[in-house]
Protein backbone atom coordinates (compact mmCIF):
# COMPACT_ATOMS: atom_id res chain seq x y z
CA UNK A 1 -29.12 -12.77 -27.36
CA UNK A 2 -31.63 -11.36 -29.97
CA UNK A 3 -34.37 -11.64 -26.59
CA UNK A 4 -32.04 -9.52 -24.66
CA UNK A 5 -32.20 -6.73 -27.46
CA UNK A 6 -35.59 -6.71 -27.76
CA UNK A 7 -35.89 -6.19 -23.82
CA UNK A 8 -33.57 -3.60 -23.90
CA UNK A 9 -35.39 -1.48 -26.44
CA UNK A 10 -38.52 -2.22 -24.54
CA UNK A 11 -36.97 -0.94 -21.46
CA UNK A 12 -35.57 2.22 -23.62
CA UNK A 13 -39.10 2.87 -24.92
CA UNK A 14 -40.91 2.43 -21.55
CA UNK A 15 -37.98 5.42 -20.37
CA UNK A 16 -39.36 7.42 -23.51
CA UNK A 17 -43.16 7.22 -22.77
CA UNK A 18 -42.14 8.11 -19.04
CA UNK A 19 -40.76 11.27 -20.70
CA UNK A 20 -43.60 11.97 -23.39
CA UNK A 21 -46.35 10.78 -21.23
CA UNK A 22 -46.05 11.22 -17.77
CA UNK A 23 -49.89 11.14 -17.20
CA UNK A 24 -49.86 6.75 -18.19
CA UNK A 25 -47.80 6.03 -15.49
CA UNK A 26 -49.90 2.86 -14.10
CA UNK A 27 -49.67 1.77 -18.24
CA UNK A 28 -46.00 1.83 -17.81
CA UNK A 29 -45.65 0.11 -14.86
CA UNK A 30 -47.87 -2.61 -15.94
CA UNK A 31 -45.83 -3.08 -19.44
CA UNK A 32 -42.32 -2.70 -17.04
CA UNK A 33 -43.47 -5.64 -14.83
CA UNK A 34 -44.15 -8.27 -17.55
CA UNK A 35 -40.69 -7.60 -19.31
CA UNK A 36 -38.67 -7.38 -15.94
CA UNK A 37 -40.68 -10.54 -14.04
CA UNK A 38 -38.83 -12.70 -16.39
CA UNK A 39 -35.44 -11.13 -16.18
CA UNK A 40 -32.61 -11.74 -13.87
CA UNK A 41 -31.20 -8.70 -11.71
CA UNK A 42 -27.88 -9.23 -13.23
CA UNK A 43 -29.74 -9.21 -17.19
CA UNK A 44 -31.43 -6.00 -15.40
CA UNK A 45 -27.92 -4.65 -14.17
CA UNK A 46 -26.08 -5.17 -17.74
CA UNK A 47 -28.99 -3.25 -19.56
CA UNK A 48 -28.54 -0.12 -17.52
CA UNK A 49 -25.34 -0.43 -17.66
CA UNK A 50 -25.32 -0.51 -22.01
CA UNK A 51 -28.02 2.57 -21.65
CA UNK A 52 -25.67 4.67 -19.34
CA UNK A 53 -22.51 3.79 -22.02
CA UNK A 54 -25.19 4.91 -24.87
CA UNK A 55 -25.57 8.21 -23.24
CA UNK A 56 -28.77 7.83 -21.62
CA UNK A 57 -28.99 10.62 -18.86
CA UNK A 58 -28.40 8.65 -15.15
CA UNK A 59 -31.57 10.08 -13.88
CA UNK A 60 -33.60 8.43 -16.91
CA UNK A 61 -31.80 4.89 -15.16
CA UNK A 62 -32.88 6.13 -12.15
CA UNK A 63 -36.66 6.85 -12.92
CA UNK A 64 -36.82 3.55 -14.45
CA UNK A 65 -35.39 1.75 -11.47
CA UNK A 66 -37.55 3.26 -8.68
CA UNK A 67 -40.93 2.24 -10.87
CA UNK A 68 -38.82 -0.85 -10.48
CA UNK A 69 -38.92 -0.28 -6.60
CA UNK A 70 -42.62 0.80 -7.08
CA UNK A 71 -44.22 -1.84 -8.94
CA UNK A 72 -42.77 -4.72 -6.48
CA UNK A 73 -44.05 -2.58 -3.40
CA UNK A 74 -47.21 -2.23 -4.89
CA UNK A 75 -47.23 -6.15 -5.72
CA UNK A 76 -46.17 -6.94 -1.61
CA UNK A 77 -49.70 -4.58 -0.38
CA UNK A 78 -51.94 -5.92 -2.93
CA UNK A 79 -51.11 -9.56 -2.31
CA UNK A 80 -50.66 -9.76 1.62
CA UNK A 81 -49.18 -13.05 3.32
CA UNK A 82 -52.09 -13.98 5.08
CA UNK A 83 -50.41 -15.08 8.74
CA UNK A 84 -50.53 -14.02 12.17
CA UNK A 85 -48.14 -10.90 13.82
CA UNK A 86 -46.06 -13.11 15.55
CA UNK A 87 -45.36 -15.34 12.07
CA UNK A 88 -42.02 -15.67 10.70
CA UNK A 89 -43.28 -14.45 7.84
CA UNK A 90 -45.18 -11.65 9.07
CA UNK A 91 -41.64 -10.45 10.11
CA UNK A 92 -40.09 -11.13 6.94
CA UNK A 93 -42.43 -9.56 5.00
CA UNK A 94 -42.53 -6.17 7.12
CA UNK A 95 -38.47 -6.35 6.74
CA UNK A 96 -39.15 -6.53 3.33
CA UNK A 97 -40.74 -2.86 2.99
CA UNK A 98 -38.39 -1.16 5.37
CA UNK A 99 -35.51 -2.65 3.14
CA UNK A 100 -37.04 -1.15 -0.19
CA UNK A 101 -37.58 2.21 1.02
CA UNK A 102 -34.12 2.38 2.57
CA UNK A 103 -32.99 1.14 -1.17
CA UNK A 104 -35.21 3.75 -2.92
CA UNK A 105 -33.10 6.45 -0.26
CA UNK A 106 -29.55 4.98 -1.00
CA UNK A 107 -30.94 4.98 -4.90
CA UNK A 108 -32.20 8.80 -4.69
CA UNK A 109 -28.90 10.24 -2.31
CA UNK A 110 -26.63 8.06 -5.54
CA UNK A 111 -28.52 10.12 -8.06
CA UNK A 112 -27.86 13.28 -6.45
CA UNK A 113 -24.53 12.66 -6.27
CA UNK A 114 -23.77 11.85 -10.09
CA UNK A 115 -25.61 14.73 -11.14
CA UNK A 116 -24.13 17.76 -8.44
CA UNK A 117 -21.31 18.61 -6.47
CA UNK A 118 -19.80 15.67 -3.91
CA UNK A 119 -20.56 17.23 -0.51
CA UNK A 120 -19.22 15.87 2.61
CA UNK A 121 -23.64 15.78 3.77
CA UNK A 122 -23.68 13.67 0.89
CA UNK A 123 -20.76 11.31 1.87
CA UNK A 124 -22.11 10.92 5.19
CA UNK A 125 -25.51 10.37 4.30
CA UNK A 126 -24.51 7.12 1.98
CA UNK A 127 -22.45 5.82 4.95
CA UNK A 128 -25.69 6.16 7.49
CA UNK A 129 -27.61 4.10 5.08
CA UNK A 130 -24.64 1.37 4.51
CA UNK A 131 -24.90 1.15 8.66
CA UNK A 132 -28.48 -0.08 7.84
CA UNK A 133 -27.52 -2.16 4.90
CA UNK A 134 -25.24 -3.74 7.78
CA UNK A 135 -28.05 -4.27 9.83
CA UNK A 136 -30.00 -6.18 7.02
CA UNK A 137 -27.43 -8.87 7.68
CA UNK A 138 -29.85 -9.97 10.65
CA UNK A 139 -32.49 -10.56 7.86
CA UNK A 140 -30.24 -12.71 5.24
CA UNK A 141 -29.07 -14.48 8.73
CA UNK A 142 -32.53 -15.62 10.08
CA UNK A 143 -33.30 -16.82 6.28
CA UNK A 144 -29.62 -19.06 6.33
CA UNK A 145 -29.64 -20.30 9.14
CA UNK A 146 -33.16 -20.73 10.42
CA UNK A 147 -35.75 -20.66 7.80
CA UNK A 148 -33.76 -22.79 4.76
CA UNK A 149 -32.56 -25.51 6.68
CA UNK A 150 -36.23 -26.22 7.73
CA UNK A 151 -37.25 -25.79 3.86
CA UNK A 152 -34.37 -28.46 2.64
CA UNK A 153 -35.94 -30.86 5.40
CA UNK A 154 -38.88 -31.11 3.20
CA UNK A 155 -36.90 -30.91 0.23
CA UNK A 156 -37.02 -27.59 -0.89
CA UNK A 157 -33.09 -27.41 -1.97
CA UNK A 158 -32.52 -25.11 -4.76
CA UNK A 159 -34.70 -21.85 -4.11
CA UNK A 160 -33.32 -20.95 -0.50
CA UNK A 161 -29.59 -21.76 -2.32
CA UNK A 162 -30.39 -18.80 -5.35
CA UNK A 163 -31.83 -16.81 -2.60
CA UNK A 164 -28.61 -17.06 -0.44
CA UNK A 165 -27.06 -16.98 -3.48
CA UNK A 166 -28.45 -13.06 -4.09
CA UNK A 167 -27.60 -12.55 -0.25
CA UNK A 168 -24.41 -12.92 -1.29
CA UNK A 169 -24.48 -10.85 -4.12
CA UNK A 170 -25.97 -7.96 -2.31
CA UNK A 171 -23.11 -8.14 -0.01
CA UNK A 172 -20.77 -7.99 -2.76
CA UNK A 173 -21.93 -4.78 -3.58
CA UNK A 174 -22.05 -3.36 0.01
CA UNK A 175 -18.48 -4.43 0.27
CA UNK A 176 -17.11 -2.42 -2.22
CA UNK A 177 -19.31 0.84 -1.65
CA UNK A 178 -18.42 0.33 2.36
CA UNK A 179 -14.61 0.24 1.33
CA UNK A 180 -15.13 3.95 -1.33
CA UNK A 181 -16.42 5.56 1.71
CA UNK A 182 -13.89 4.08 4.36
CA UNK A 183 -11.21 4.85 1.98
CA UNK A 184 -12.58 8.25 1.40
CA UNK A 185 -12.06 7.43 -2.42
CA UNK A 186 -15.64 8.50 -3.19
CA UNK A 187 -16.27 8.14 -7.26
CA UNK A 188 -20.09 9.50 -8.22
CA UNK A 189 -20.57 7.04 -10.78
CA UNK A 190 -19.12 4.16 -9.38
CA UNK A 191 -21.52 4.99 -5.73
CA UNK A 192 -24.47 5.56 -8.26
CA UNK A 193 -24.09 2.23 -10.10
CA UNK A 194 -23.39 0.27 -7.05
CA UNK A 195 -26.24 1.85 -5.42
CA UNK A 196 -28.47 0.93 -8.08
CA UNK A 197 -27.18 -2.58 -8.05
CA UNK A 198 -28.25 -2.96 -4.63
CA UNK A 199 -31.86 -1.90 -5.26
CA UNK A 200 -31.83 -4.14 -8.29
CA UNK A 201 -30.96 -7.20 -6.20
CA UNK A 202 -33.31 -6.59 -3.36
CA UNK A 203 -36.19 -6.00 -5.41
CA UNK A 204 -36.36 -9.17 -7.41
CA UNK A 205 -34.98 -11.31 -4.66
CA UNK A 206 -38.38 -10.10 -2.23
CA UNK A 207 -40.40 -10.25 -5.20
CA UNK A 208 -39.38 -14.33 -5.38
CA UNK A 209 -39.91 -14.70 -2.32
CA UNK A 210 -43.16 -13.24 -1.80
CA UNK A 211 -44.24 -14.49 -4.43
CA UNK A 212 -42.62 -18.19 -4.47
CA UNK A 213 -40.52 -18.64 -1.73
CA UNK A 214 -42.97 -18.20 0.92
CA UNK A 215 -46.30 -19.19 -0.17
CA UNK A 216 -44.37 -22.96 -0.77
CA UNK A 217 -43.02 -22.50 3.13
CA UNK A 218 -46.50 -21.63 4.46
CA UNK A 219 -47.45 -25.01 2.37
CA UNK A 220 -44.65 -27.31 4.21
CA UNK A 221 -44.14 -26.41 7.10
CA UNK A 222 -46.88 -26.59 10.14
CA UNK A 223 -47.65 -24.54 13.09
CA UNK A 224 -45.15 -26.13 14.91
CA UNK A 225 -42.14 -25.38 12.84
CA UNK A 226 -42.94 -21.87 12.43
CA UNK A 227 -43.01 -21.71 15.86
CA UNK A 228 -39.74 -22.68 16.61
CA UNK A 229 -38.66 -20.97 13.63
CA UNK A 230 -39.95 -17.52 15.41
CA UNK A 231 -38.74 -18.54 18.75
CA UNK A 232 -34.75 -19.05 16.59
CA UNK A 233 -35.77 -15.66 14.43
CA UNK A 234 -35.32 -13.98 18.30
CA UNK A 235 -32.19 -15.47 19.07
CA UNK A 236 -30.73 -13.96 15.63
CA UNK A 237 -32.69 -10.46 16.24
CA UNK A 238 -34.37 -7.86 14.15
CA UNK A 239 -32.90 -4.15 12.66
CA UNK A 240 -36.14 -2.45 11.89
CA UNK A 241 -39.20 -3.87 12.43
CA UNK A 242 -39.44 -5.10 16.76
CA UNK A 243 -42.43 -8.21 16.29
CA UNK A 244 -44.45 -8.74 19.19
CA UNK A 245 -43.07 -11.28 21.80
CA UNK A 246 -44.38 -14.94 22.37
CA UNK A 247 -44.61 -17.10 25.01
CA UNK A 248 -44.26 -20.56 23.85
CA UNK A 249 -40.44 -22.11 23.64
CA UNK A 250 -38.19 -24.12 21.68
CA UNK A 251 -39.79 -27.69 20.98
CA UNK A 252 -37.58 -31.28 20.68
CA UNK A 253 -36.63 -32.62 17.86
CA UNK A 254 -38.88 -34.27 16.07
CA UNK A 255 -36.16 -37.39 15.44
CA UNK A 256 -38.27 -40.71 15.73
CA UNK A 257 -37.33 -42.77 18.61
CA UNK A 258 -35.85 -45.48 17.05
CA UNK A 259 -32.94 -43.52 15.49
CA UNK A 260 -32.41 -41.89 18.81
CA UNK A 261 -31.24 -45.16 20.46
CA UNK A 262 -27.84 -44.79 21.36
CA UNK A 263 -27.55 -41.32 20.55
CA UNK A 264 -26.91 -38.18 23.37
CA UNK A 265 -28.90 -35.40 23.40
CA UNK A 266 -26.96 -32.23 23.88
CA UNK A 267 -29.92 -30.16 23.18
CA UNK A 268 -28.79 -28.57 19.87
CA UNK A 269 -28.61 -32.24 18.17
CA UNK A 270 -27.88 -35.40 18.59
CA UNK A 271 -24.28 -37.42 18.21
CA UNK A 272 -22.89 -41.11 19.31
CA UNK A 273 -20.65 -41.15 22.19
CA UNK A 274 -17.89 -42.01 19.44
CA UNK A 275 -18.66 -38.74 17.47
CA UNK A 276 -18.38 -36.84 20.48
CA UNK A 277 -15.08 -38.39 22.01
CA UNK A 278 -13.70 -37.68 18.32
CA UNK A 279 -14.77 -33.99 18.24
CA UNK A 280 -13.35 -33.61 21.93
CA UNK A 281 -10.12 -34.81 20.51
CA UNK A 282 -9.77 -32.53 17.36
CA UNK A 283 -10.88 -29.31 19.34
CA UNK A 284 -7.84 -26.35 17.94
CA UNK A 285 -7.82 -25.80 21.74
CA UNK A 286 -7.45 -27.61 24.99
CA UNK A 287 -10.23 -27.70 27.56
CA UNK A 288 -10.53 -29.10 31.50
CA UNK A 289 -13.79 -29.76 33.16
CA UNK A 290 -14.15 -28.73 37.23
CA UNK A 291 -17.50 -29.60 38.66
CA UNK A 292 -19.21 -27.52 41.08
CA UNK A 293 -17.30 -28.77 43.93
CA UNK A 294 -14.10 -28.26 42.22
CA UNK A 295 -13.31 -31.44 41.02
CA UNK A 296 -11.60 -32.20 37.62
CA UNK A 297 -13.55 -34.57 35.58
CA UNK A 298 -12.87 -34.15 32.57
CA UNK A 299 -10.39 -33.03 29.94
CA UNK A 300 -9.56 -32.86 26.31
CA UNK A 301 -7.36 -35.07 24.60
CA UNK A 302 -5.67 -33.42 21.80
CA UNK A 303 -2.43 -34.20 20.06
CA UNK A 304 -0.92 -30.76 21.11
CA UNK A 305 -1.54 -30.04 24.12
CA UNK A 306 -0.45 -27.32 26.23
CA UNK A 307 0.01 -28.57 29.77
CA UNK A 308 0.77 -32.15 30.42
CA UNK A 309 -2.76 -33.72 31.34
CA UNK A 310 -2.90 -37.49 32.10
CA UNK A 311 -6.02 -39.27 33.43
CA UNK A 312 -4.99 -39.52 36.94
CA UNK A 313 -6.13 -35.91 37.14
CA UNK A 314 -9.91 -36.89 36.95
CA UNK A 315 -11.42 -36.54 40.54
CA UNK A 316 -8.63 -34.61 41.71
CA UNK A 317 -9.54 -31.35 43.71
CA UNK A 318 -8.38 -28.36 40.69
CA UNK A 319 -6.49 -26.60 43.87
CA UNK A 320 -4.25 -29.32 43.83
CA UNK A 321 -3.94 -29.18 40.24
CA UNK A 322 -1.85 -25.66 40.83
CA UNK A 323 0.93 -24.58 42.57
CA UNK A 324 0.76 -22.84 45.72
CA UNK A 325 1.68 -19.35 45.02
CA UNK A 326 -1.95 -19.61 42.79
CA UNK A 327 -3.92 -21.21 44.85
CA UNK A 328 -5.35 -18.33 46.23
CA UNK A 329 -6.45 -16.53 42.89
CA UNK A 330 -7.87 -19.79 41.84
CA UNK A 331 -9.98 -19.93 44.74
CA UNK A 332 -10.81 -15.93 44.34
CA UNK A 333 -12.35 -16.70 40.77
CA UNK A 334 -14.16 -20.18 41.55
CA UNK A 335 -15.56 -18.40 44.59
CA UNK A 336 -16.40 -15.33 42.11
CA UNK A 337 -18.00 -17.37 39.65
CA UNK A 338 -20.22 -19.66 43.04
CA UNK A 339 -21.05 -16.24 44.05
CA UNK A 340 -22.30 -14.91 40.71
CA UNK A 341 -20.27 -12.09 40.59
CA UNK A 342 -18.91 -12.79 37.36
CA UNK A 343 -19.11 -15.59 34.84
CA UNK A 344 -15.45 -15.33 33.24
CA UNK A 345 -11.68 -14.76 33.99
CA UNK A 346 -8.89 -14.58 31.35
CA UNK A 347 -5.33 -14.00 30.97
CA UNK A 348 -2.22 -14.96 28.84
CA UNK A 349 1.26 -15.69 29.13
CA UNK A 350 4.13 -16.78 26.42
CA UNK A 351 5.86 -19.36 26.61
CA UNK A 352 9.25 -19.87 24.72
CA UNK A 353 7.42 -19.20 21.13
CA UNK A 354 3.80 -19.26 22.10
CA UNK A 355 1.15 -16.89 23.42
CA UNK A 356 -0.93 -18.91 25.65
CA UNK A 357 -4.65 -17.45 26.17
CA UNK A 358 -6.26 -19.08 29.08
CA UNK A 359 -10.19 -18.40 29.85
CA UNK A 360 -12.46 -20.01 33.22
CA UNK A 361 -15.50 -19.85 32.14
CA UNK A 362 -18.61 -20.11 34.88
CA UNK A 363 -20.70 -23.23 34.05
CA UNK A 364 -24.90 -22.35 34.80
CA UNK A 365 -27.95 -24.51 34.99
CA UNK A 366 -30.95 -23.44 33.17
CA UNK A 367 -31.75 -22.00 36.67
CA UNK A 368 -28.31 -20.01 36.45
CA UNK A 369 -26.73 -22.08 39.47
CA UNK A 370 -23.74 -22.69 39.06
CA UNK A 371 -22.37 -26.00 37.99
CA UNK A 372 -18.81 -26.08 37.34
CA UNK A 373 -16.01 -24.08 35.32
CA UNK A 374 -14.55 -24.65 32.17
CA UNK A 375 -10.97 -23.93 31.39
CA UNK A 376 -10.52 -23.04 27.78
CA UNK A 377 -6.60 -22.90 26.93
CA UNK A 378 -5.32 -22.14 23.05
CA UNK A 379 -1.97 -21.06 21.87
CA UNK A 380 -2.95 -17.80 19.42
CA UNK A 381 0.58 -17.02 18.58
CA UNK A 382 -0.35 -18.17 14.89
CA UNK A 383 -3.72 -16.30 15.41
CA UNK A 384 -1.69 -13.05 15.98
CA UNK A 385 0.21 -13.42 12.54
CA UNK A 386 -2.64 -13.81 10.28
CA UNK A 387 -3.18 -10.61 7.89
CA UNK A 388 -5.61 -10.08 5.05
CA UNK A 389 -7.67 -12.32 4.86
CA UNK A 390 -8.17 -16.33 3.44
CA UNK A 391 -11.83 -17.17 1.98
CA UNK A 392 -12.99 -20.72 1.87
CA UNK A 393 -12.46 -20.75 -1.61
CA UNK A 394 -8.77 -20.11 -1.29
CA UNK A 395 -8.83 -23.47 0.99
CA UNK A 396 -9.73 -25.17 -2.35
């Protein structure tokens, strides 16, 4: 605790100096950055937050925080990631600036606001820049879900989990600013310190992983890898920075042969035929297979299905599957979906207490012929009552 205190009168003497010695700036930022390196943004957070409650004018916080912003941007030029323009990281790192200026504008548009008049400019202007703070979620998304599970495979565990960790954290805070502006219950000081949260988080979470995070990927992962992590990075997308495009494609798993005996591909992993005829079984939905000459050969076998299905169905022609009065309109879509004109066709229908949603969906080759249609059918009348909403922890 007594560490703490003496890092919070560092930080208030570091504000003084900026105010009796404008002309040391570089000193200052060179004392700020050995104090805050070691300090958590939430340590940083509760520090402003005492100085604000102490009296300490908001744009004293606010000077303080963008040598914050300026220190780490300086940090990211001086020591460059030393990869290609198509890298992951190359991409990463150029999201990285375009985040901390936008955080330096939301930042600087707060601290006008606590300190004048509320104009509806104003207002508008913090929602344009919580648009792009909704866009960042492309960036948190491509770190998830692409470049930490390939991390953890070479057991690298607990950084990408604290980074995800101040994902979450930072969209926490978006949350609740989004939700003042929706509501149109628009508090000065409540924007301002959320605001400044924000640029808190992001700056020490891309200073770790400049600094940490993604020298130890360049050191684990090879050429390989990164490539399919790029060629994943483009299925996700980008919200600022557009990378240049590539030509080379998704490789195969890199599972050894001998633990692929028995195993089906299905491109995206591999599973035993048991796994898969378990999964089929559990789907929350029901769903018939027609090849491409309109043929059932397959369907689900859940506990609750919709419409009776028994196994004499497989290799029956799907026309006969109907009756008459639809034959026609199921020979309009299949003859749709052969031609190319469209790839889906839904519609719904209750049924004593359900709501049954019904959706053909075209089947295409990696040469977009067509192949077959699946029939996707799901009763959503519980779908339609749900309200609110019921996080995983609530589950618990």
């Amino acid at each position: 605790m007594s560490e703490l205190f003496n890092r919070e009168d560092f930080l208030k003497n570091l504000i003084k100096r900026i105010h009796d010695d404008p002309e040391n700036l570089e000193k200052v930022k060179e004392d700020f950055m050995r104090v805050v390196r070691e300090m958590t943004p939430i340590e940083i957070a509760k520090i402003e937050q005492e100085l604000v409650n102490e009296g300490m004018p908001a744009e004293s916080i606010q000077l303080m925080c963008n040598i914050h912003l300026d220190v780490f941007k300086e940090a990211l030029s001086e020591d460059e990631i030393d990869v290609e323009p198509w890298h992951p990281l190359h991409i990463l790192v150029e999201e990285h600036r375009d985040i901390l200026n936008r955080s330096k504008e939301l930042r600087d548009r707060a601290g006008r606001i606590r300190n004048g008049d509320l104009t509806q400019s104003d207002v508008q202007a913090i929602a344009n820049l919580l648009d792009y703070m909704d866009e960042v979620e492309k960036y948190f998304l491509k770190e998830e879900n692409v470049l930490f599970p390939y991390l953890e495979k070479h057991g690298l565990v607990q950084p990408p989990a604290i980074m995800w960790k101040e994902h979450d954290e930072v969209r926490g805070l978006r949350k609740k600013l989004r939700e003042m502006i929706d509501d149109g219950t628009v508090e000065p000081a409540k924007v301002f310190d959320l605001s400044i949260g924000i640029g808190e988080i992001f700056s020490n979470h891309i200073f770790k992983e400049h600094k940490i995070l993604f020298p130890s990927a360049l050191k684990l992962l090879s050429l390989e890898e990164w490539r399919d992590i790029r060629i994943q990075f483009d299925g996700i997308g980008y919200f600022a920075y557009r990378p240049m495009p590539v030509e080379f494609s998704l490789s195969e798993s890199k599972m050894e042969a001998s633990s692929r005996e028995g195993l089906l591909n299905l491109g995206s992993g591999y599973l035993t035929f048991d796994q898969l005829r378990a999964m089929m079984s559990s789907l929350p939905f029901d769903i018939t297979f027609v090849d491409g000459d309109d043929t059932v050969r397959f369907f689900s076998e859940g506990p609750d299905r919709i419409f009776v299905r028994t196994r004499a169905v497989i290799g029956r022609k799907v026309q006969n599957c109907h009756p008459q009065k639809s034959v026609n309109v199921v020979n309009k879509i299949l003859a749709d979906f052969k031609a190319g004109q469209r790839d889906v066709a839904d519609f719904w229908l209750n049924l004593g207490p359900k709501m049954v949603y019904i959706k053909y969906i075209a089947l295409r080759d990696s040469q977009k012929r067509y192949i077959g249609t699946l029939e996707v059918t799901q009763d959503i009348a519980p779908l339609r009552e749900l309200e609110g909403e019921k996080r995983i922890y609530d589950a618990l």
